[in-house]
Protein backbone atom coordinates (compact mmCIF):
# COMPACT_ATOMS: atom_id res chain seq x y z
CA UNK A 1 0.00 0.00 0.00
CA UNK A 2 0.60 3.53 -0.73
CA UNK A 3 1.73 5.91 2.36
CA UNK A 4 -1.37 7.88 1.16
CA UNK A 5 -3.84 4.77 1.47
CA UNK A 6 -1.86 4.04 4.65
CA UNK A 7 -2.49 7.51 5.95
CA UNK A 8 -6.28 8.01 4.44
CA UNK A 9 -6.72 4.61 6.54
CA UNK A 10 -5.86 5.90 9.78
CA UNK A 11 -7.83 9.07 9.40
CA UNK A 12 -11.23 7.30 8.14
CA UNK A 13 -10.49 4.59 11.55
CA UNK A 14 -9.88 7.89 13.66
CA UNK A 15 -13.06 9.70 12.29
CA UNK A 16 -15.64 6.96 12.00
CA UNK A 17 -15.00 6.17 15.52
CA UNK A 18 -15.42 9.76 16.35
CA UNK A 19 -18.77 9.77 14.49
CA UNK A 20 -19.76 6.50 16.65
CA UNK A 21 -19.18 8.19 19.51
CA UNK A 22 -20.53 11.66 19.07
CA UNK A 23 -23.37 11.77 16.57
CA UNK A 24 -24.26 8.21 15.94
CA UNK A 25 -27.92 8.31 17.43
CA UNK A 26 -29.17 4.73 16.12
CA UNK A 27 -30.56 2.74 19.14
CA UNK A 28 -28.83 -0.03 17.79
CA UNK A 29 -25.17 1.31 17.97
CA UNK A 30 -25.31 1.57 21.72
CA UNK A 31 -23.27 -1.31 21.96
CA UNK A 32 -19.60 -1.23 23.05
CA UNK A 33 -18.69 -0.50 19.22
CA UNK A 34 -14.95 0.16 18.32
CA UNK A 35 -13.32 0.48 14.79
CA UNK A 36 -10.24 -1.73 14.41
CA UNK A 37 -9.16 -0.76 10.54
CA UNK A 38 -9.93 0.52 7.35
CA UNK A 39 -9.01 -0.91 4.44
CA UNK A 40 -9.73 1.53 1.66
CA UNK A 41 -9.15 0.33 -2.47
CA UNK A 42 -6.04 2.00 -3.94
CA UNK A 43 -8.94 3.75 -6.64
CA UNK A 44 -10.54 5.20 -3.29
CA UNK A 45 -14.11 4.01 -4.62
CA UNK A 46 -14.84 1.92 -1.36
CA UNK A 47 -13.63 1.62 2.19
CA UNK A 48 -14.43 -1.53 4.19
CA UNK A 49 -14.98 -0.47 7.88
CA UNK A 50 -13.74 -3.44 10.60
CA UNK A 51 -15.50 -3.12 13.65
CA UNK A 52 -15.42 -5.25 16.98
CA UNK A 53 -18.13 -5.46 19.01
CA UNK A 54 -18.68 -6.25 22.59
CA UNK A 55 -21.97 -8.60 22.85
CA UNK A 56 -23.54 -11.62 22.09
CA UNK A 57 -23.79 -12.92 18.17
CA UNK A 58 -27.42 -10.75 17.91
CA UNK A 59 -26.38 -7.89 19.57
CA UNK A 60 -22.95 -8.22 16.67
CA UNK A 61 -25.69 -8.47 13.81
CA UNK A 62 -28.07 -6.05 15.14
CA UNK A 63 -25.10 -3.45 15.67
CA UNK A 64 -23.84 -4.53 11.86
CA UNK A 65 -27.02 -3.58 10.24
CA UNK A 66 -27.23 -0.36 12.14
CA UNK A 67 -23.84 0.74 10.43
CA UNK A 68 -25.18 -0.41 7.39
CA UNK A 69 -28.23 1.67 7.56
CA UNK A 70 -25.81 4.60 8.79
CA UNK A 71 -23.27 4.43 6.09
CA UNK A 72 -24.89 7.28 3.51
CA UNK A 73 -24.58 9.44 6.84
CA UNK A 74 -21.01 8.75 8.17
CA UNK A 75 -20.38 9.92 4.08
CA UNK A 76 -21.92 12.99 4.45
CA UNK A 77 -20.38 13.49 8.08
CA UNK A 78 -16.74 12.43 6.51
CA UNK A 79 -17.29 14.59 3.40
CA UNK A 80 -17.23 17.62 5.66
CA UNK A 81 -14.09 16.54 7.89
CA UNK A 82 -11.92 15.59 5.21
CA UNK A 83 -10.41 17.24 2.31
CA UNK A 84 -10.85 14.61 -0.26
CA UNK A 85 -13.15 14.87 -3.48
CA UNK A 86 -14.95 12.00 -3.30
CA UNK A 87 -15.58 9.98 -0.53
CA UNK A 88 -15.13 6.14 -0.83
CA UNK A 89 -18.81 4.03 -0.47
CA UNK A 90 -18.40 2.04 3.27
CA UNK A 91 -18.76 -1.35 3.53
CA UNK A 92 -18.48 -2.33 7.66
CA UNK A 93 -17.60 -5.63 8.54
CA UNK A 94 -17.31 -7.90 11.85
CA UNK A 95 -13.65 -7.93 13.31
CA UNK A 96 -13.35 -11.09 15.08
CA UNK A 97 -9.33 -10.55 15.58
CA UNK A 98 -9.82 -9.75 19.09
CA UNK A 99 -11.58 -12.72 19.76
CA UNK A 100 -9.23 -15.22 17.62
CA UNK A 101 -6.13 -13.45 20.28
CA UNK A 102 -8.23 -14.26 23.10
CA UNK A 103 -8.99 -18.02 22.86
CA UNK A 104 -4.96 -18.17 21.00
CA UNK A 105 -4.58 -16.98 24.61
CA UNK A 106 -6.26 -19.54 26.39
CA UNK A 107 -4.97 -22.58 24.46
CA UNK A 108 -1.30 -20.81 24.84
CA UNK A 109 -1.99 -20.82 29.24
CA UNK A 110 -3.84 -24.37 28.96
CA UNK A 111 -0.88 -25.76 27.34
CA UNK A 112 1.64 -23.81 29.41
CA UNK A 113 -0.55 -25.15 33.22
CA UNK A 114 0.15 -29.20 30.96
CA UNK A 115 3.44 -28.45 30.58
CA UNK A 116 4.14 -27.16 34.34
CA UNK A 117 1.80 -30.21 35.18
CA UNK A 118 3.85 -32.76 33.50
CA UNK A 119 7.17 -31.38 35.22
CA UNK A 120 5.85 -31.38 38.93
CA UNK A 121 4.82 -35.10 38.07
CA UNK A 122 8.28 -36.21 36.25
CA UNK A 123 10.32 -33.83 39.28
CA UNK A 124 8.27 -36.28 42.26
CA UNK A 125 9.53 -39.27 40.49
């Protein structure tokens, strides 16, 4: 990627999340909503929007088609922020990162309390 895209990318992440938590008034973005990345298309026609949500797999969907609804106005919003001619069509889409480094984790401290197990058994013999 361009250092452009790369920088456009921050400063979508840094705004969206701004909208979220300023002017978003959809009852179903009150969820613990964060925006991980944006990955925008080196032609700048479309942006898709990762976002992690804290809930259950419902609340994730419910919050998802909020967003969806809300993309035409996080446009407009971003189209008077930024100094870009055209502002790339948003796509959002479930981030599930988070949760894939959470249960690597877990399997990484199961294996490590097996491991310690195993020694204290060999060390007694």
């Amino acid at each position: 990627m361009t250092i452009r895209i790369d920088r456009l990318n921050e400063q979508f992440r840094a705004e969206i999340s701004d909208l979220l938590l300023r002017q978003a008034k959809d009852p179903r973005l009150n969820a613990m909503v964060s925006v991980t990345r944006v990955n925008i298309s080196p032609d700048l026609s479309y942006a898709r929007v990762f976002v992690s949500v804290m809930g259950e797999e419902a609340q994730r969907k419910e919050v998802l088609q909020g967003l969806s609804a809300a993309a035409n106005f996080f446009r407009h919003e971003l189209r008077g922020r930024l100094r870009l001619r055209y502002i790339p069509a948003l796509d959002f889409r479930y981030d599930d990162s988070i949760e894939q480094a959470a249960h690597v984790l877990k399997v990484m401290r199961q294996v490590e309390a097996e491991e310690g197990q195993g020694q204290g058994a060999s060390a007694k013999d």
